[in-house]
PDB file of N, CA and C in Angstrom:
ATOM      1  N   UNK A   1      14.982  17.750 -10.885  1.00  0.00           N
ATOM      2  CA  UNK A   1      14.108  18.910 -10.993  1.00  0.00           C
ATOM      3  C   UNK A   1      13.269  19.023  -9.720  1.00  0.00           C
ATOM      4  N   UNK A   2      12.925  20.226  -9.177  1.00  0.00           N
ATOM      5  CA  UNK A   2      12.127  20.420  -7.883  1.00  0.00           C
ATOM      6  C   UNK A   2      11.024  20.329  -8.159  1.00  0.00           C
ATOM      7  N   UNK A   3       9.943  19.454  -7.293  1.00  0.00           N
ATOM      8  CA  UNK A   3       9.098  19.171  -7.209  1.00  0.00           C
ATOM      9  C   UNK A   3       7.741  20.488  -6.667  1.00  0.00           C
ATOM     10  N   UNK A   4       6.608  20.861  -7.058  1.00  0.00           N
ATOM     11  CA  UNK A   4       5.805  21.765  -6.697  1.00  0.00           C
ATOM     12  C   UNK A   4       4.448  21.511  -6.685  1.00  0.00           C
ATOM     13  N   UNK A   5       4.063  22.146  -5.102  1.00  0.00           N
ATOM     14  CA  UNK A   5       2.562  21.265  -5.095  1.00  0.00           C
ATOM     15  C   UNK A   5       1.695  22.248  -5.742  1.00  0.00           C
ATOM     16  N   UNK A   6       0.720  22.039  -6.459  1.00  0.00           N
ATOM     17  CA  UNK A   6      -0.177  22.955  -6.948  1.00  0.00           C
ATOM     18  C   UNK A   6      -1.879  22.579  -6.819  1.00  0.00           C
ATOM     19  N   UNK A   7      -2.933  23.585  -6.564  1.00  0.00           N
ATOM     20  CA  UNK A   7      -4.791  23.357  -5.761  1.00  0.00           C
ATOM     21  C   UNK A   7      -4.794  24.201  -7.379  1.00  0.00           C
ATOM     22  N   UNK A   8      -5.955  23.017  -7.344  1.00  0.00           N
ATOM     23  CA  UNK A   8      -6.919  23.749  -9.253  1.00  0.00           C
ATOM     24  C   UNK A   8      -7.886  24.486  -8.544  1.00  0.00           C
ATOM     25  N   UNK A   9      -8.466  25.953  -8.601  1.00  0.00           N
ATOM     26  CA  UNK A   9      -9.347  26.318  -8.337  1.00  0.00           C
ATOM     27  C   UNK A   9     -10.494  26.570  -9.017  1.00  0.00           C
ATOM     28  N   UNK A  10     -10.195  25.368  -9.912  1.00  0.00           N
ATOM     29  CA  UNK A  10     -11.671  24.993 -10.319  1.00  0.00           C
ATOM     30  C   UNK A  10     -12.379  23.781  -9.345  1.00  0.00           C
ATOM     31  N   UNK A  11     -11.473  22.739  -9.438  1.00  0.00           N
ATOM     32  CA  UNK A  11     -11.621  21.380  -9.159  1.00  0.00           C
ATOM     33  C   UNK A  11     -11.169  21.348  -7.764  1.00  0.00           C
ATOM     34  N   UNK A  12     -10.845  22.034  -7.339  1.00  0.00           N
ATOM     35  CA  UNK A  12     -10.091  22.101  -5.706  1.00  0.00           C
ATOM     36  C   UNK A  12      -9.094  20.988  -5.673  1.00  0.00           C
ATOM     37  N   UNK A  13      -8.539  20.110  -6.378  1.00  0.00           N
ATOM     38  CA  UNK A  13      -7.665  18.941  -6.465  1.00  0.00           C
ATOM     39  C   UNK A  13      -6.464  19.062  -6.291  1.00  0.00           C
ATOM     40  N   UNK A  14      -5.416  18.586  -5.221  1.00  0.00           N
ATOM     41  CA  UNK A  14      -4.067  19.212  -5.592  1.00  0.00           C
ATOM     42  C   UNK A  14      -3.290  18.192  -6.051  1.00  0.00           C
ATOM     43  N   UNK A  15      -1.979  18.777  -6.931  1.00  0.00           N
ATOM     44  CA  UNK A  15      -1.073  17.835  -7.560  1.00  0.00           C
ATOM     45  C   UNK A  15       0.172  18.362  -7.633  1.00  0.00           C
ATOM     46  N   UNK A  16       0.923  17.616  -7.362  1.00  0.00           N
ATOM     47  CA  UNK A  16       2.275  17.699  -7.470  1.00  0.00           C
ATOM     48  C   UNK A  16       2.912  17.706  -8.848  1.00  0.00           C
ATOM     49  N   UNK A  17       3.678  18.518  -9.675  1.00  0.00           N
ATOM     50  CA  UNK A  17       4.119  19.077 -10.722  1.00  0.00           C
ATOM     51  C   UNK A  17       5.597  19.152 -10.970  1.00  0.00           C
ATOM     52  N   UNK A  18       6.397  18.663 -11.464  1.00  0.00           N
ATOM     53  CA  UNK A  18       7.753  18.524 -11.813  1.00  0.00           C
ATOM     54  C   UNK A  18       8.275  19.660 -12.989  1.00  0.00           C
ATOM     55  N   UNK A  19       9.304  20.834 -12.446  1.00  0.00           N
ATOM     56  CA  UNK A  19       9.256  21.503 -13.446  1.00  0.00           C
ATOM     57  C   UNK A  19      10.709  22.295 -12.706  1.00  0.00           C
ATOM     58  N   UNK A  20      11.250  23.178 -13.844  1.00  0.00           N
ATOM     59  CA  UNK A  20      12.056  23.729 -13.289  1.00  0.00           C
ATOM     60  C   UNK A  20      11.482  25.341 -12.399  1.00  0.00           C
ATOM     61  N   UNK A  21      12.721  25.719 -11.651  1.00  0.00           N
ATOM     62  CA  UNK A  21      12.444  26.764 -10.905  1.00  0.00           C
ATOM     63  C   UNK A  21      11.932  28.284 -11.192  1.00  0.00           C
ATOM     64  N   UNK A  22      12.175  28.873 -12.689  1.00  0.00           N
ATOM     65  CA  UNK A  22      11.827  29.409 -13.368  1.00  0.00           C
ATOM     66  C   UNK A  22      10.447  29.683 -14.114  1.00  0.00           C
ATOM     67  N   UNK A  23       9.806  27.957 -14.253  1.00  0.00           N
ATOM     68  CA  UNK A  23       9.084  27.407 -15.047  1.00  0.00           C
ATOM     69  C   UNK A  23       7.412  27.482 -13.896  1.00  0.00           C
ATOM     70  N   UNK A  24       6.750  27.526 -14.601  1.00  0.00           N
ATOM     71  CA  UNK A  24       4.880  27.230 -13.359  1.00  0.00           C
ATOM     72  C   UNK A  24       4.104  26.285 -14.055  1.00  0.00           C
ATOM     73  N   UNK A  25       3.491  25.878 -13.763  1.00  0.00           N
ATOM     74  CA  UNK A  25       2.221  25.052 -14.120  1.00  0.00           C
ATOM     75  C   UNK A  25       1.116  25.816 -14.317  1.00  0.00           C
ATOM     76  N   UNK A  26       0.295  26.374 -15.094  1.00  0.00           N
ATOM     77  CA  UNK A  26      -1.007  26.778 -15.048  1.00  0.00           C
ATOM     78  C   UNK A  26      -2.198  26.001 -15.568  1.00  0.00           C
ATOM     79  N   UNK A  27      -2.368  24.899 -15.745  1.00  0.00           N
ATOM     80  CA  UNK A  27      -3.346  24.197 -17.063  1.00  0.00           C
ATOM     81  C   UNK A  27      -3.622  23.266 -16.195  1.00  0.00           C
ATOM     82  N   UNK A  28      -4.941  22.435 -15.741  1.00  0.00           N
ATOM     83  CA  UNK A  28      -5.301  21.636 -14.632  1.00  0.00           C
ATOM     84  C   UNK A  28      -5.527  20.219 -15.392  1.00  0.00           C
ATOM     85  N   UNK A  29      -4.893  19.596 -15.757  1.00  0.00           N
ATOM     86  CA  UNK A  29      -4.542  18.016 -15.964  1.00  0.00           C
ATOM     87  C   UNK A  29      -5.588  17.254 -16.044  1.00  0.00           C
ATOM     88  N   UNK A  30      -6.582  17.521 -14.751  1.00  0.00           N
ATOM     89  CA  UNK A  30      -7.648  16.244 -14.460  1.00  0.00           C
ATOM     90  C   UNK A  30      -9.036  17.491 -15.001  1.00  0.00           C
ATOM     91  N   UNK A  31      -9.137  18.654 -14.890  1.00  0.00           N
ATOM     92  CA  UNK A  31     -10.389  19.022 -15.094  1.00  0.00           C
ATOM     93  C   UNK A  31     -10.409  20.064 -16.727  1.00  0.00           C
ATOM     94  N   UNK A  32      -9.078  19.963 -16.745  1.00  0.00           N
ATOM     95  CA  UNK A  32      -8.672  20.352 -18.824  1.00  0.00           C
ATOM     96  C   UNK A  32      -9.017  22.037 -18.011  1.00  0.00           C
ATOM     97  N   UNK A  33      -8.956  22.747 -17.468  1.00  0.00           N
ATOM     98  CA  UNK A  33      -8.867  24.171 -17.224  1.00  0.00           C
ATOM     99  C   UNK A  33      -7.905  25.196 -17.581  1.00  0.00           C
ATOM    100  N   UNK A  34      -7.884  26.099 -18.000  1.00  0.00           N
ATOM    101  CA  UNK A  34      -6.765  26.773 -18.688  1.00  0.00           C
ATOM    102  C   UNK A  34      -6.744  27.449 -17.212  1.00  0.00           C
ATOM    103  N   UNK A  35      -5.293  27.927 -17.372  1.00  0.00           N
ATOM    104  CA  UNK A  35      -4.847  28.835 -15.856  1.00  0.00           C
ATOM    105  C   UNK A  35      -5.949  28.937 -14.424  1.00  0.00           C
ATOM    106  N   UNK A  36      -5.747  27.847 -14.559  1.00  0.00           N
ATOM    107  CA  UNK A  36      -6.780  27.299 -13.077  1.00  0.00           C
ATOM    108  C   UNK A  36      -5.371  27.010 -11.860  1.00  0.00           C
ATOM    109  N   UNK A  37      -4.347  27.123 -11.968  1.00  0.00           N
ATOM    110  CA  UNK A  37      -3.823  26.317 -11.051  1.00  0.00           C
ATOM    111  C   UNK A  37      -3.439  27.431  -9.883  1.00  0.00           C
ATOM    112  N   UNK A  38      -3.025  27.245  -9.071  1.00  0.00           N
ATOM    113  CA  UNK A  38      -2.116  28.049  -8.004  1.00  0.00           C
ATOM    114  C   UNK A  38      -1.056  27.235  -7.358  1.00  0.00           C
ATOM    115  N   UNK A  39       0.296  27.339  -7.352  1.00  0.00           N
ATOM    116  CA  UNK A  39       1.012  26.965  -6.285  1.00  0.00           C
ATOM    117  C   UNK A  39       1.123  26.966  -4.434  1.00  0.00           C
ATOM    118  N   UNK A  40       0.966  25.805  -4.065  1.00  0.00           N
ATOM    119  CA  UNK A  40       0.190  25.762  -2.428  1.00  0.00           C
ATOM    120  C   UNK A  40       2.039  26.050  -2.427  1.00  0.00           C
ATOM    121  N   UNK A  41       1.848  26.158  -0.922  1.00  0.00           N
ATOM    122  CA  UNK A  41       3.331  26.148   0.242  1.00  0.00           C
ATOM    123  C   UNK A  41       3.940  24.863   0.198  1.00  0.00           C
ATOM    124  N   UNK A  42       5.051  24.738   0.169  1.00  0.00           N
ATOM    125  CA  UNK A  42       5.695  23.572   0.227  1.00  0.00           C
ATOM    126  C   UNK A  42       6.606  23.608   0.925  1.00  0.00           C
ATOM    127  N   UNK A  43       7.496  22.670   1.492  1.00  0.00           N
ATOM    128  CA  UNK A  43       8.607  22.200   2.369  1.00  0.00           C
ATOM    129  C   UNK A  43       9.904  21.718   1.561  1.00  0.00           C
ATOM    130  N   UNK A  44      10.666  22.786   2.156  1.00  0.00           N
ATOM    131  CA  UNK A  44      12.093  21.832   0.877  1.00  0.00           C
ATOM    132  C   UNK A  44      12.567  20.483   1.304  1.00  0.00           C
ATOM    133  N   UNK A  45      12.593  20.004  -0.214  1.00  0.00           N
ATOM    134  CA  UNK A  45      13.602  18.524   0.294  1.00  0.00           C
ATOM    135  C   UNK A  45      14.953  18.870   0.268  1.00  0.00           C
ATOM    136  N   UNK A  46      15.563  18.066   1.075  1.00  0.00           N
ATOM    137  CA  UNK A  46      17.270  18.641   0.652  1.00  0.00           C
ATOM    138  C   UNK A  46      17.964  17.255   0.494  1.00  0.00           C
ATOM    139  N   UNK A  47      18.760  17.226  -0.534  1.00  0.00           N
ATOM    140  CA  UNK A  47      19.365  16.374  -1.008  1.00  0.00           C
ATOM    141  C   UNK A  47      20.792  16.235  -0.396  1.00  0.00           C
ATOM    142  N   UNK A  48      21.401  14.909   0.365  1.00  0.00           N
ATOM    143  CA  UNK A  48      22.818  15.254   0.431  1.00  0.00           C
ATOM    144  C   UNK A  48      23.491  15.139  -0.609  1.00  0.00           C
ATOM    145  N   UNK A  49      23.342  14.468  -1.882  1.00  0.00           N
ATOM    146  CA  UNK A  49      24.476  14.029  -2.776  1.00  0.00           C
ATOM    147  C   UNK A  49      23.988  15.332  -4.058  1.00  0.00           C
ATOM    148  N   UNK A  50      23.469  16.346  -4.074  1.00  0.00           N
ATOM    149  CA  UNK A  50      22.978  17.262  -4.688  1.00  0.00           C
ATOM    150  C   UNK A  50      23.836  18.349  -3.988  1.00  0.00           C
ATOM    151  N   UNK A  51      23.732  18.842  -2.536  1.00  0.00           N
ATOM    152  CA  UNK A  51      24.445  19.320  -2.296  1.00  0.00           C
ATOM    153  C   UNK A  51      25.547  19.025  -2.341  1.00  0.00           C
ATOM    154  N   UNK A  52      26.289  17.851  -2.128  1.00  0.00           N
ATOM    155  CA  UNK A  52      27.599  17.747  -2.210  1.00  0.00           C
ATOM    156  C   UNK A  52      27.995  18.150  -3.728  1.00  0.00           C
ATOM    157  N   UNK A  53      27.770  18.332  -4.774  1.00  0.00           N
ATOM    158  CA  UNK A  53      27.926  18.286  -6.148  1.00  0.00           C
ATOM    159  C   UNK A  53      28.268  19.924  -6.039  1.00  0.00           C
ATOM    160  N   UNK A  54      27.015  20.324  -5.976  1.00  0.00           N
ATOM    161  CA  UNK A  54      27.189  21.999  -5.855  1.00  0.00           C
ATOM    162  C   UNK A  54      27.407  22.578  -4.726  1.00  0.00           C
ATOM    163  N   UNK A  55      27.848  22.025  -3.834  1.00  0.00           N
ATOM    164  CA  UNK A  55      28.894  22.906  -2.862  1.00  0.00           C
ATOM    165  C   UNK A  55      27.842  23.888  -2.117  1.00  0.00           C
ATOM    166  N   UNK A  56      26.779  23.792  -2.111  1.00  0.00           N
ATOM    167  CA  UNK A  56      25.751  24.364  -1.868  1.00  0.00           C
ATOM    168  C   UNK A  56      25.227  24.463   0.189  1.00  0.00           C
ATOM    169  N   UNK A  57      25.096  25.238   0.392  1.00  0.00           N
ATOM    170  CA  UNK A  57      25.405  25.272   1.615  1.00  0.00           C
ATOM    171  C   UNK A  57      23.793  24.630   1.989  1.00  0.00           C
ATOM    172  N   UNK A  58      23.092  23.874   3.430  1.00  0.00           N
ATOM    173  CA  UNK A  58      21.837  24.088   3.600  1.00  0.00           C
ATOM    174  C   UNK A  58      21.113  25.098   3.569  1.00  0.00           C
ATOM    175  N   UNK A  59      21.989  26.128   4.452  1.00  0.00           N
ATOM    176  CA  UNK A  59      21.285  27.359   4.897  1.00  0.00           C
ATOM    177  C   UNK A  59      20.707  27.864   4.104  1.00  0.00           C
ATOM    178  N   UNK A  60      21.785  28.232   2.730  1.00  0.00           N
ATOM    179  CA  UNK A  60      20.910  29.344   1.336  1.00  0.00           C
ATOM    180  C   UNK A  60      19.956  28.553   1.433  1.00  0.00           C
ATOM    181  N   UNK A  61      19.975  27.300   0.947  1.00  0.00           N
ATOM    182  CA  UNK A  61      18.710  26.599  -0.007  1.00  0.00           C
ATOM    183  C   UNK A  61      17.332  26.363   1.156  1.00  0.00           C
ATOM    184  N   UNK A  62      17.663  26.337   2.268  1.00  0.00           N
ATOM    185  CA  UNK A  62      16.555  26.790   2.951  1.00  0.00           C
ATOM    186  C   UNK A  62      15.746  28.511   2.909  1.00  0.00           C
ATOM    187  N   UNK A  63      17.118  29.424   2.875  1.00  0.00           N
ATOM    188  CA  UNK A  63      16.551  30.578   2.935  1.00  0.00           C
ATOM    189  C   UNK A  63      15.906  31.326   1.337  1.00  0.00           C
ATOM    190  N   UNK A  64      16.261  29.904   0.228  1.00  0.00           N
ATOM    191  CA  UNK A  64      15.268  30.341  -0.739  1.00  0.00           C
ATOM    192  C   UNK A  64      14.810  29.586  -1.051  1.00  0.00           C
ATOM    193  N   UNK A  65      14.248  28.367  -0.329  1.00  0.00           N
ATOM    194  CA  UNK A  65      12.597  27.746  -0.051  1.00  0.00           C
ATOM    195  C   UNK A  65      12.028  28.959   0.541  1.00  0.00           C
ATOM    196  N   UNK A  66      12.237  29.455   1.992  1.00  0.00           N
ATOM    197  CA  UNK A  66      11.311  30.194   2.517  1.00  0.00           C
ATOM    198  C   UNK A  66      11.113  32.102   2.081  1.00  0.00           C
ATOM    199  N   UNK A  67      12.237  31.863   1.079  1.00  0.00           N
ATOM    200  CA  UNK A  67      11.735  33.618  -0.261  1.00  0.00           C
ATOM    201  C   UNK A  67      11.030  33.081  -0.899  1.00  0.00           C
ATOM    202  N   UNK A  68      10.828  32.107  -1.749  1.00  0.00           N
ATOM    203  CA  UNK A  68       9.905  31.487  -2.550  1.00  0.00           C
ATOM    204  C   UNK A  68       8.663  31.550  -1.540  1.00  0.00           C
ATOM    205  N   UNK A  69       8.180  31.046  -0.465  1.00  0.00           N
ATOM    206  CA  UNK A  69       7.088  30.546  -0.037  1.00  0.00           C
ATOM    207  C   UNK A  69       6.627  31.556   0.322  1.00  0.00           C
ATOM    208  N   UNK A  70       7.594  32.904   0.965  1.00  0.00           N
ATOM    209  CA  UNK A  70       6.853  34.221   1.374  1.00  0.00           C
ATOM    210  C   UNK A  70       5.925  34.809   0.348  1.00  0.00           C
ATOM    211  N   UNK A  71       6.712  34.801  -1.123  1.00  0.00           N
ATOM    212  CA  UNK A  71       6.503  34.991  -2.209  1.00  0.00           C
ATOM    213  C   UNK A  71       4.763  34.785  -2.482  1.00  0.00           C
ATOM    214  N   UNK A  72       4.567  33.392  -2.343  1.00  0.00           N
ATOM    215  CA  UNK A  72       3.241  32.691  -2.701  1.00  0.00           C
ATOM    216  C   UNK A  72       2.403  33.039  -1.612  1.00  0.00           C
ATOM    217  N   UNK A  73       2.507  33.248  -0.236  1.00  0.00           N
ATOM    218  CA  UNK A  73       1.965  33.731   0.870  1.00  0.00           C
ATOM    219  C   UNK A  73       1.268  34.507   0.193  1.00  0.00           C
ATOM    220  N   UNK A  74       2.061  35.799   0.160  1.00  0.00           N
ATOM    221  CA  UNK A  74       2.213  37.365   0.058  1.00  0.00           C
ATOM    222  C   UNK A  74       0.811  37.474  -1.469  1.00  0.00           C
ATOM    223  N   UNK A  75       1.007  36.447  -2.599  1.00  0.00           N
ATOM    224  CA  UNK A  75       0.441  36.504  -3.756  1.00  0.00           C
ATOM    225  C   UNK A  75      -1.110  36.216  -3.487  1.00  0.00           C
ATOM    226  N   UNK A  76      -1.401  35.191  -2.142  1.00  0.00           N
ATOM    227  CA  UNK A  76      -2.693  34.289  -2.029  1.00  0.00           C
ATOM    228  C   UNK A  76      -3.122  35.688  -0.937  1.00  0.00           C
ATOM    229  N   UNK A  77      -2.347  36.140   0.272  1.00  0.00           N
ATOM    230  CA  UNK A  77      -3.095  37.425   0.905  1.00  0.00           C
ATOM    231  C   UNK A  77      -3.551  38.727   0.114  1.00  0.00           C
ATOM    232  N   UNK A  78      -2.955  38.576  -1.363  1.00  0.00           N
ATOM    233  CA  UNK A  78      -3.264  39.766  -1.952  1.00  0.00           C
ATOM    234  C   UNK A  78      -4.704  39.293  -2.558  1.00  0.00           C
ATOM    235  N   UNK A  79      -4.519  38.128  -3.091  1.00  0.00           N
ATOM    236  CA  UNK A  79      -5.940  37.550  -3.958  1.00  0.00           C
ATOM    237  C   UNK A  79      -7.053  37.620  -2.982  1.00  0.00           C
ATOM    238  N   UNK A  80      -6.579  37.143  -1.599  1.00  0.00           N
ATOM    239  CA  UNK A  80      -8.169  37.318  -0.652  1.00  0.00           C
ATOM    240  C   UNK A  80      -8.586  38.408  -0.892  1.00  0.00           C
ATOM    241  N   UNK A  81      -7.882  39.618   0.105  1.00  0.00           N
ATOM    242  CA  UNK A  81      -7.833  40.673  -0.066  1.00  0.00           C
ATOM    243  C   UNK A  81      -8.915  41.053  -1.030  1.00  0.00           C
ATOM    244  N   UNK A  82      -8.395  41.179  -2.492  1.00  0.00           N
ATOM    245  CA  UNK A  82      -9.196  41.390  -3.597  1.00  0.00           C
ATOM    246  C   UNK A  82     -10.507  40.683  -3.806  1.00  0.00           C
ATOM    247  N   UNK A  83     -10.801  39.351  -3.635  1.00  0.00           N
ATOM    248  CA  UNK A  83     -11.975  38.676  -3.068  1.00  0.00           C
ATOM    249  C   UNK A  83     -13.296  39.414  -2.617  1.00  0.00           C
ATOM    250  N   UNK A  84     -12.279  40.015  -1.181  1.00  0.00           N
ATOM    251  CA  UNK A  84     -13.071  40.364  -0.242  1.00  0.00           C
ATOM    252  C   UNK A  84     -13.511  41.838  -0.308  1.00  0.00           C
ATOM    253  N   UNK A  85     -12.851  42.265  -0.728  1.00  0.00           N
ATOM    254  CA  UNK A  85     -12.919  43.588  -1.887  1.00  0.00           C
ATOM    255  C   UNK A  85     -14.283  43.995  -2.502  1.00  0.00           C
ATOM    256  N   UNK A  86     -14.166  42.968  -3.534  1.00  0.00           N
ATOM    257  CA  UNK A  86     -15.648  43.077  -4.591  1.00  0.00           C
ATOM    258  C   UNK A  86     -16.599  42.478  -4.196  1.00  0.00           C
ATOM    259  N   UNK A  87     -16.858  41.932  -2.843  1.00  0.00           N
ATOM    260  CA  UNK A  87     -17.928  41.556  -2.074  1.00  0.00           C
ATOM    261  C   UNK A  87     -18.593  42.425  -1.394  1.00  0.00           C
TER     262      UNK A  87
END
């Protein structure tokens, strides 16, 4: 299962979260917070004996680490944004 780093913005704490790709974390572990979490940027690992199984090329699985990460970019420039907004 892929690994995902996630910052509580309650607790500012980050933690790494095991889950599938589909799946998020929202609930903060160490400070009991309901939908406190956010997913930070991460770096793909790449597996050789994972790829060899699924025939899986590097390239895709790099080029959807970095759709995923635009993704979370794109989500945290909108939240400033809005921040900075109602200030």
């Amino acid at each position: 299962m892929p690994r995902y780093k996630y910052v509580c913005l309650e607790c500012e704490v980050e933690s790494i979260q095991v889950h599938g790709i589909s799946e998020s974390a929202v609930d903060c572990g160490l400070c009991e917070t309901s939908g406190s979490l956010q997913r930070s940027l991460t770096t793909p690992t790449i597996s050789r004996r994972r790829l060899s199984k699924q025939k899986q090329e590097v390239g895709s699985l790099t080029n959807e680490y970095i759709e995923e990460n635009r993704k979370i970019l794109k989500d945290m420039k909108k939240e400033i944004v809005n921040k900075n907004d109602k200030t």
